[in-house]
Protein backbone atom coordinates (compact mmCIF):
# COMPACT_ATOMS: atom_id res chain seq x y z
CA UNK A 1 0.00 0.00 0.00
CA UNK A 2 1.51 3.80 -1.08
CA UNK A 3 1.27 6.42 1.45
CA UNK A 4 1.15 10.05 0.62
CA UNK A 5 4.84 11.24 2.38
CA UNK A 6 6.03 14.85 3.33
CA UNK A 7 9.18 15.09 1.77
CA UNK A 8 11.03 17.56 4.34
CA UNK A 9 9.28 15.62 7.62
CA UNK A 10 11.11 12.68 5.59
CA UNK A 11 14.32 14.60 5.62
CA UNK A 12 13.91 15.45 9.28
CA UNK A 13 13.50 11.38 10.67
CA UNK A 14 16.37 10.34 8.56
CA UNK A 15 18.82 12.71 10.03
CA UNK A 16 17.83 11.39 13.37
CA UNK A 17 18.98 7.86 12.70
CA UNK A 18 21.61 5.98 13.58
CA UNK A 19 24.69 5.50 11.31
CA UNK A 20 23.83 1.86 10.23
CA UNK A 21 19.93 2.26 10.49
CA UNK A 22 20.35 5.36 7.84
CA UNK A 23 22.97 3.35 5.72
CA UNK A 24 20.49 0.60 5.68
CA UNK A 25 17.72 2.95 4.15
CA UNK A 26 20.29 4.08 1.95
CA UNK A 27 20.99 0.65 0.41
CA UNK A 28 17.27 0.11 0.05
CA UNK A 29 16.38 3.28 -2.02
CA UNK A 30 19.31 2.94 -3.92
CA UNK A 31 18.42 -0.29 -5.05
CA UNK A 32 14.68 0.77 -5.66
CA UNK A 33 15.82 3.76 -8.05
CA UNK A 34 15.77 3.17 -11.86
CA UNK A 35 18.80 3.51 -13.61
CA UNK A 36 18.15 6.60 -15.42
CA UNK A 37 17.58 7.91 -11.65
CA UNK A 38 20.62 6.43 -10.09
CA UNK A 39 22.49 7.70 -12.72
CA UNK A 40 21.53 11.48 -12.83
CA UNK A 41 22.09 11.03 -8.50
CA UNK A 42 25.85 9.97 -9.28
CA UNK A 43 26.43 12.53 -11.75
CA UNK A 44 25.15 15.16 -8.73
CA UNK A 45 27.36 14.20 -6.33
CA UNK A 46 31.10 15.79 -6.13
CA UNK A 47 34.48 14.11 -7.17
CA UNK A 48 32.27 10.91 -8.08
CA UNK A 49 33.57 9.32 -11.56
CA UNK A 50 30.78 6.75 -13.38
CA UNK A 51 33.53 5.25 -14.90
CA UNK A 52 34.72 3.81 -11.61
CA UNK A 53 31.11 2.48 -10.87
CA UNK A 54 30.93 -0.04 -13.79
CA UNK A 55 30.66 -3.28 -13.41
CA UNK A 56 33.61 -5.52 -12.85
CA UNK A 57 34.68 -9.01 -13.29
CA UNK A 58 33.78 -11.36 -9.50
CA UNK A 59 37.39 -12.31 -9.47
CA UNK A 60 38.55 -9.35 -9.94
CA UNK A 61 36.84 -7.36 -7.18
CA UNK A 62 37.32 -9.71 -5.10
CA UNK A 63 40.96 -9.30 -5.68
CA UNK A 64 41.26 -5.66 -5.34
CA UNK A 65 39.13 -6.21 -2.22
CA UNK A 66 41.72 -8.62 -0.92
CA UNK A 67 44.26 -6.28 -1.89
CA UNK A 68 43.44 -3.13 -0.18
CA UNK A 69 42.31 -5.43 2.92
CA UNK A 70 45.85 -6.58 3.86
CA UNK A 71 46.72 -2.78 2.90
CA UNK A 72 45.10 -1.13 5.60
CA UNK A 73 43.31 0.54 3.48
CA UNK A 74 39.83 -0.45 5.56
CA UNK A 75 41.41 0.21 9.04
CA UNK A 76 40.26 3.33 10.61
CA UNK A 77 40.39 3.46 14.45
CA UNK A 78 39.13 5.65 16.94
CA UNK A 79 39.68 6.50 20.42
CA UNK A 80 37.67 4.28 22.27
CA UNK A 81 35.88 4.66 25.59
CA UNK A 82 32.84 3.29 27.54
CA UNK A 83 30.32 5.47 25.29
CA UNK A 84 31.88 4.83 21.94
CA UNK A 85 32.93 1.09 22.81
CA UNK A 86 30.46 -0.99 20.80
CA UNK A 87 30.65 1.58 17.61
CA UNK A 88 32.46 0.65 14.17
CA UNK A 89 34.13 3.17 12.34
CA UNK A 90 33.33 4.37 8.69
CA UNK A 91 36.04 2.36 7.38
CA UNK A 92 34.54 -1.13 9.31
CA UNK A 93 31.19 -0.01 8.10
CA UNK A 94 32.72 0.15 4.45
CA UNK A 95 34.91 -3.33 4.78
CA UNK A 96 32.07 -5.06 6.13
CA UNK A 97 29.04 -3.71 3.22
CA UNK A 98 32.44 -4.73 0.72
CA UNK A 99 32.54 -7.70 1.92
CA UNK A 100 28.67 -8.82 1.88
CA UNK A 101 28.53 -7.10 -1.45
CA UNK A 102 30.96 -9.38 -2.90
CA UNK A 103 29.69 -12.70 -1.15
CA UNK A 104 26.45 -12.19 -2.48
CA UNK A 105 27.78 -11.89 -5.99
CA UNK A 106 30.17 -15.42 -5.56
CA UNK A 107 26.55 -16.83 -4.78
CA UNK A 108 24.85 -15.40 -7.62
CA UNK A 109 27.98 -16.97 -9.52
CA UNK A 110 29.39 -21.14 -9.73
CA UNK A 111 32.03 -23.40 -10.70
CA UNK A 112 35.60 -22.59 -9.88
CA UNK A 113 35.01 -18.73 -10.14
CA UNK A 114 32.70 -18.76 -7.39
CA UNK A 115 34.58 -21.19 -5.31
CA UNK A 116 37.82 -18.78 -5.65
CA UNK A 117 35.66 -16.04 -4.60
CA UNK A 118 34.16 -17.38 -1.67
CA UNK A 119 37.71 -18.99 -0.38
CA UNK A 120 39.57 -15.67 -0.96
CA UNK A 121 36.70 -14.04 1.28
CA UNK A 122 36.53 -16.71 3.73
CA UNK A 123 40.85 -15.89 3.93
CA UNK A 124 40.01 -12.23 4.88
CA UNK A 125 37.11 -13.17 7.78
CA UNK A 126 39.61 -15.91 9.58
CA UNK A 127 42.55 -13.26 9.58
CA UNK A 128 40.03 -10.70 11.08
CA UNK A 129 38.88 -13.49 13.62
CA UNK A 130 42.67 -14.02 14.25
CA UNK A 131 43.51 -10.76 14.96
CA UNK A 132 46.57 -11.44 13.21
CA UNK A 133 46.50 -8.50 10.53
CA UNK A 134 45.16 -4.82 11.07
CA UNK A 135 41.65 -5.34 8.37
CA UNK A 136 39.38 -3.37 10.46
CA UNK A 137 39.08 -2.02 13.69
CA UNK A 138 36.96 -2.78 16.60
CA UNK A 139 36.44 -0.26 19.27
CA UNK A 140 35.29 -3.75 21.59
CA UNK A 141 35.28 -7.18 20.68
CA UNK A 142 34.17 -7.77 16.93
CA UNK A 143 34.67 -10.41 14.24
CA UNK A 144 33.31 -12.28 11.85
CA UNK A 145 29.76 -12.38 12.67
CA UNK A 146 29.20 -9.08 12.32
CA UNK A 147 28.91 -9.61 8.73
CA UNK A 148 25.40 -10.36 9.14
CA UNK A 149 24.96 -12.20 6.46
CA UNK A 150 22.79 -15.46 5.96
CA UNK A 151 25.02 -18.65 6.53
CA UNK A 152 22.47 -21.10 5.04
CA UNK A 153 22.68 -19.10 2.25
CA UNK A 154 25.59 -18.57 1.81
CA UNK A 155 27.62 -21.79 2.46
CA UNK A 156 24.68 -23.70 0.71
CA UNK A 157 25.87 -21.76 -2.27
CA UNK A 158 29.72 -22.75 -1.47
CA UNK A 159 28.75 -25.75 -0.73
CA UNK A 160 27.32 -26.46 -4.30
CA UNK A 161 30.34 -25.02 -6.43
CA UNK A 162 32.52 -27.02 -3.76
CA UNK A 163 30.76 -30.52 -4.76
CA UNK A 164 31.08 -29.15 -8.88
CA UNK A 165 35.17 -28.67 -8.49
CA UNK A 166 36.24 -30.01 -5.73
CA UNK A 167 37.06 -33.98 -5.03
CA UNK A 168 35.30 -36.17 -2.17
CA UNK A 169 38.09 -35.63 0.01
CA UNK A 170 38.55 -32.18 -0.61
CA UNK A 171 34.79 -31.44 -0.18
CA UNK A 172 34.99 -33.42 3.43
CA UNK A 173 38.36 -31.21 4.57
CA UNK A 174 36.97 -27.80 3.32
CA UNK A 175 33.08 -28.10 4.34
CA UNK A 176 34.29 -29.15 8.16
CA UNK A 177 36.99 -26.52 7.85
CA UNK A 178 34.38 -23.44 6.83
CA UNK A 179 31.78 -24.96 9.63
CA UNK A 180 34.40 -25.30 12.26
CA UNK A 181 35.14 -21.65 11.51
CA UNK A 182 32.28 -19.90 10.86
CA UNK A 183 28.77 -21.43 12.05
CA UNK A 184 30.62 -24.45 14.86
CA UNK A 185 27.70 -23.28 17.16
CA UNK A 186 24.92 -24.85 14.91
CA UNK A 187 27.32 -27.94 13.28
CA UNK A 188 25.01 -30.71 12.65
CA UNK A 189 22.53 -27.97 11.06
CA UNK A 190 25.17 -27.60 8.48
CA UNK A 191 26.66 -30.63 8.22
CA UNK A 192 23.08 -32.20 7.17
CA UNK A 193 23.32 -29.21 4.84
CA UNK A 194 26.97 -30.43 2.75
CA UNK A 195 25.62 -33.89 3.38
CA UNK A 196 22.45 -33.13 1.22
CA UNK A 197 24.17 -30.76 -1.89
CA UNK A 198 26.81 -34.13 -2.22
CA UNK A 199 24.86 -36.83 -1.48
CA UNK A 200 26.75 -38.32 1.50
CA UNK A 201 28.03 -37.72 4.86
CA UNK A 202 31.35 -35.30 4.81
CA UNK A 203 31.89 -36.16 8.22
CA UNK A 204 33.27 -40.08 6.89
């Protein structure tokens, strides 16, 4: 159902949110806007180049993405103290939209492309759970599942390209290896999940 809306009372509410509850609305009306729209929007907007929007090959965003990771170029810290402690800076904010940008386009993709994609990501997250490289900052205790992305729907997606490239004893070592990591609070859930895309239990 369309509701009439006041454009300015609009304005107003949205520079009352939050950082991540605006960004959110953000990524929703960008998405809704035709091209023609989103287009004309870019071209209003400062120092902004169209050129550097087009679309690029999966592999090789995700290896510019990897690139500037290890860089630094996402880590942005910030003094931190008890009122600020459970914030993220910009550049977190960025790394992680990157990041769940780029994993939903290795599971719009398959075969080895895909796999590449999703391992090369999957790299990034364990060094970040690590803490043994500077990828972004957290002013308290962060990792991985900040992401916030869906892990049924992702790995189920991984888990498909895996069983199209990869041996039975590769599948077994990398399936338990990504579960272990990543969802090892809800194991069987996704176990019975690799066991279903192959056909048999990765766990013999």
């Amino acid at each position: 159902m369309a509701y009439d809306v006041d454009l300015g009372r609009l304005q107003v509410h949205l520079r009352r949110l939050d950082r991540d509850d605006l960004l959110n609305f953000m990524d929703r009306a960008l998405e809704a806007l035709p091209a023609d729209s989103l287009t004309s929007l870019i071209q209003s907007l400062p120092r902004w180049n169209l050129a550097a929007l087009a679309p690029q090959p999966l592999l090789e965003s995700v290896a510019e993405f990897h690139k500037a990771s290890l860089a630094g170029q996402y880590y942005e810290s910030f003094e931190v103290n008890y009122k600020n402690c459970h914030e993220t800076s910009r550049g977190t904010d960025t790394w992680l939209a990157e990041c769940g940008r780029l994993f939903a386009e290795c599971m719009k993709a398959s075969g080895p492309q895909a796999r590449q994609g999703f391992e090369s990501l999957f790299e990034l997250l364990r060094m970040i759970d690590s803490g043994d490289r500077d990828i972004v900052f957290f002013g308290d205790e962060g990792g991985s599942y900040l992401l916030g992305v869906d892990w049924k729907e992702l790995l189920g997606a991984y888990f498909c390209c895996l069983a199209a490239t990869a041996t039975a004893e590769q599948y077994t070592g990398l399936v338990m290896a990504v579960i272990e990591d990543f969802v090892a609070h809800d194991r069987e859930r996704f176990l019975a999940l690799a066991e279903r895309t192959i056909g048999e239990d990765p766990g013999t």
